[in-house]
C-alpha atoms as a PDB file:
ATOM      1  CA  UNK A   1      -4.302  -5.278   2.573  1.00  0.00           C
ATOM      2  CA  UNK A   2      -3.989  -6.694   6.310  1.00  0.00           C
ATOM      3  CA  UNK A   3      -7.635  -7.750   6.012  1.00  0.00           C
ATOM      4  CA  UNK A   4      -9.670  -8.770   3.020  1.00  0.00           C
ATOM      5  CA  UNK A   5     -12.433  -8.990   4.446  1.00  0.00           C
ATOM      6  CA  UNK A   6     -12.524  -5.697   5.628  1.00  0.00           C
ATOM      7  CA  UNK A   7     -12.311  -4.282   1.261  1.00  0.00           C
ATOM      8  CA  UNK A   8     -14.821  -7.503   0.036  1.00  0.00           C
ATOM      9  CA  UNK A   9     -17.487  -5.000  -0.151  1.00  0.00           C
ATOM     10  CA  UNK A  10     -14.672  -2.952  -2.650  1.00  0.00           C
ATOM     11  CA  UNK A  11     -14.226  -6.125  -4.786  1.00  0.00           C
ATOM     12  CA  UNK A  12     -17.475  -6.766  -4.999  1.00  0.00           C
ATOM     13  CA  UNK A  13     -17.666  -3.386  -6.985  1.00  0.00           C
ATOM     14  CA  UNK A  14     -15.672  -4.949  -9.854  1.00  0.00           C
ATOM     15  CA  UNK A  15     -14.569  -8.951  -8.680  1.00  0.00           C
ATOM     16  CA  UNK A  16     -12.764  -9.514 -12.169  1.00  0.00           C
ATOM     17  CA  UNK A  17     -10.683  -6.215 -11.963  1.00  0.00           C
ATOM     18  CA  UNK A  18     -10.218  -5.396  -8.518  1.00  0.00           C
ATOM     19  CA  UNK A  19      -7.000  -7.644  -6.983  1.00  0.00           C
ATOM     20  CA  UNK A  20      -6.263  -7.439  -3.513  1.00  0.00           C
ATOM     21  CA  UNK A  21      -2.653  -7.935  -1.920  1.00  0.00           C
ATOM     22  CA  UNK A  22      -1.270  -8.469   1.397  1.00  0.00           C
ATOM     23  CA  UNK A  23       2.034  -6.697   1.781  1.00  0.00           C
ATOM     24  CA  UNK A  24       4.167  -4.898   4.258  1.00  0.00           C
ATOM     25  CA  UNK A  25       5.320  -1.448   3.795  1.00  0.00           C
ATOM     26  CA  UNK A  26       8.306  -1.531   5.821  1.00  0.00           C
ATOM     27  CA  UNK A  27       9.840  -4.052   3.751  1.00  0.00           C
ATOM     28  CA  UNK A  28      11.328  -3.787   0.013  1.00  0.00           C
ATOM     29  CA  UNK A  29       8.652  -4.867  -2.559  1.00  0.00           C
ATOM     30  CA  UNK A  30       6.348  -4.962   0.198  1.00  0.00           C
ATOM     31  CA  UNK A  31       7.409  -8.363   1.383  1.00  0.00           C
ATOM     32  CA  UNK A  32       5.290  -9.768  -1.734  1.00  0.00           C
ATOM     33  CA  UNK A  33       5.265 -13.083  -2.386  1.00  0.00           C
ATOM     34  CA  UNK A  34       5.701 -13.894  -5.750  1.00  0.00           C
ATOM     35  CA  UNK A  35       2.421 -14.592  -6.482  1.00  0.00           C
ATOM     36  CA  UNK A  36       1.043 -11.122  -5.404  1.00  0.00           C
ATOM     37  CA  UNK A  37       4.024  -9.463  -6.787  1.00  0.00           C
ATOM     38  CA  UNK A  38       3.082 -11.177 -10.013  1.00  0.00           C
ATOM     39  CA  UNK A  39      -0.386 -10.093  -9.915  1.00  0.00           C
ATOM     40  CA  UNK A  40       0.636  -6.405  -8.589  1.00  0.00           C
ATOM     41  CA  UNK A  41       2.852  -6.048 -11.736  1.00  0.00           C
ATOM     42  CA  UNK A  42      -0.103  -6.657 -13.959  1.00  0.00           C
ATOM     43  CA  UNK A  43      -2.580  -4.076 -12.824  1.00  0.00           C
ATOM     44  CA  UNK A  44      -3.063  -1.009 -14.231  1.00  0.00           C
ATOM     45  CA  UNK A  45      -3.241   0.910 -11.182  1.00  0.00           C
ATOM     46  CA  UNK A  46      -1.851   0.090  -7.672  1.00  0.00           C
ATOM     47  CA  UNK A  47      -4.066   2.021  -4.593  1.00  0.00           C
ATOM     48  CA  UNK A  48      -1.945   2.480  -1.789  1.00  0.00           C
ATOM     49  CA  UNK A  49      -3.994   3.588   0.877  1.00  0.00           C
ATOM     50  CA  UNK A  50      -2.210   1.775   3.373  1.00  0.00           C
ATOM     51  CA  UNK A  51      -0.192   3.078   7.183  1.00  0.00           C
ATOM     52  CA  UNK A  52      -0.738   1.994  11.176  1.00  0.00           C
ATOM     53  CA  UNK A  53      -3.426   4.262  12.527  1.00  0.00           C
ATOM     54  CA  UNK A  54      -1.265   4.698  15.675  1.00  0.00           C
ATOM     55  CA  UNK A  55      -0.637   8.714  16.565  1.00  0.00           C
ATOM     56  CA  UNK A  56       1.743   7.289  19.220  1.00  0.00           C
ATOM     57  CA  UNK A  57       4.044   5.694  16.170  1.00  0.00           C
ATOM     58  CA  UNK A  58       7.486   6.689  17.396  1.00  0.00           C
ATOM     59  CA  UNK A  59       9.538   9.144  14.609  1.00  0.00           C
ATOM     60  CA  UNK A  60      11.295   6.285  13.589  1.00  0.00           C
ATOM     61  CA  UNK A  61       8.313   3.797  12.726  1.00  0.00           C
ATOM     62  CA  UNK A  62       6.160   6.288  11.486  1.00  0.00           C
ATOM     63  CA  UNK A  63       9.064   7.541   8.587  1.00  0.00           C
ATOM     64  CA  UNK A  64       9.732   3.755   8.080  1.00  0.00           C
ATOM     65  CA  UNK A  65       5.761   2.976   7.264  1.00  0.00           C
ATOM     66  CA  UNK A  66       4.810   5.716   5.532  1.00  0.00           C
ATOM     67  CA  UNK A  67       7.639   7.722   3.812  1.00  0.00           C
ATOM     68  CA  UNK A  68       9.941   4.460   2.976  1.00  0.00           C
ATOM     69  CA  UNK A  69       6.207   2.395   2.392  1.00  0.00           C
ATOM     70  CA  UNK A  70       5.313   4.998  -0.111  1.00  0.00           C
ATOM     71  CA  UNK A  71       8.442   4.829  -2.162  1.00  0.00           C
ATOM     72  CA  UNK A  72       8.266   0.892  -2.163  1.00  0.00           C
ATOM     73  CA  UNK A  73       4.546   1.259  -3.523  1.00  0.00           C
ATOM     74  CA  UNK A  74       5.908   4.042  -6.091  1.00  0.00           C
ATOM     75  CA  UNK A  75       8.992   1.227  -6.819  1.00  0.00           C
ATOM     76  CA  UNK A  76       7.239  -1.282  -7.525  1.00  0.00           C
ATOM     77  CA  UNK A  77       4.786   0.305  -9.706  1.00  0.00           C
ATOM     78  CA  UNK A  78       7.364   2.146 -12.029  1.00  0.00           C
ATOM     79  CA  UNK A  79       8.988  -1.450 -12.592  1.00  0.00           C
ATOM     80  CA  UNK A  80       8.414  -2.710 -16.582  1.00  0.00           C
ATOM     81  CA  UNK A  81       5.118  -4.045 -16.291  1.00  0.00           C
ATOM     82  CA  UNK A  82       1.689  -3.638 -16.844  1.00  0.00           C
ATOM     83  CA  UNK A  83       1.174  -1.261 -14.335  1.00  0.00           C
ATOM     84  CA  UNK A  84       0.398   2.330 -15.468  1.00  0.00           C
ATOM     85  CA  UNK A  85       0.901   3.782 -11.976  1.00  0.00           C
ATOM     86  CA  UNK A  86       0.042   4.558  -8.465  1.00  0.00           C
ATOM     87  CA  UNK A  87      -2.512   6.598  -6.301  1.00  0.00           C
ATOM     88  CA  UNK A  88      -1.575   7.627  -2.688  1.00  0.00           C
ATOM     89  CA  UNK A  89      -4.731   8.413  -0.439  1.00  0.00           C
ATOM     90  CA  UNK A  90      -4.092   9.823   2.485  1.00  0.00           C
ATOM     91  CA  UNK A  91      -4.985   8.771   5.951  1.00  0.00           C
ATOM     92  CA  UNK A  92      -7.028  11.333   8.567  1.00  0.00           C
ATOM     93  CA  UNK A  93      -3.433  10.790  10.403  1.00  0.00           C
ATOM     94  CA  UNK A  94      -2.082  14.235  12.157  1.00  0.00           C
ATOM     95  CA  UNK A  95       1.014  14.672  14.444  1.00  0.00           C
ATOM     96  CA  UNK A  96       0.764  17.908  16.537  1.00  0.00           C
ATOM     97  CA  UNK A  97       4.170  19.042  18.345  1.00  0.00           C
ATOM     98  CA  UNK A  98       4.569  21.125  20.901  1.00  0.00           C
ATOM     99  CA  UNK A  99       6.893  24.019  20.196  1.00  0.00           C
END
């Protein structure tokens, strides 16, 4: 999550379940910290909802974020933990090419 503040009204929903973590998905456990990689590992279910909205992303950024950021999030939640597993939703993000 880049901005908390933008998901408090998410949290709010259920404050004592709901953890929110600030991670990058073009680096290997999502650049976690320890202390959000701690609290990652002990939630039943990671959301990974997370991309740039950019539809100029170049090839090579756009593979990096999302295909290599997907398989960090899937990574990290198939590690022995807690965690029971991972959703993926989607972004409205579509690349047209020209043929």
């Amino acid at each position: 999550m880049r901005d908390q503040s933008r998901a408090a009204s998410l949290k709010a929903l259920a404050p004592s379940k709901i953890a929110l973590v600030t991670g990058d998905l073009t680096q290997p456990n999502l650049g976690l910290d320890e202390t959000d990689k701690a609290t990652a590992l002990k939630c039943d279910l990671i959301l990974h909802c997370g991309g740039p909205m950019d539809i100029t992303l170049s090839e090579t950024l756009a593979k990096k974020a999302f295909l290599e950021g997907s398989r960090y999030v899937m990574d990290l939640a198939k590690r022995d933990s807690g965690t029971k597993g991972a959703k993926k939703i989607n972004s409205c993000r579509v690349l047209y090419e020209s043929i």
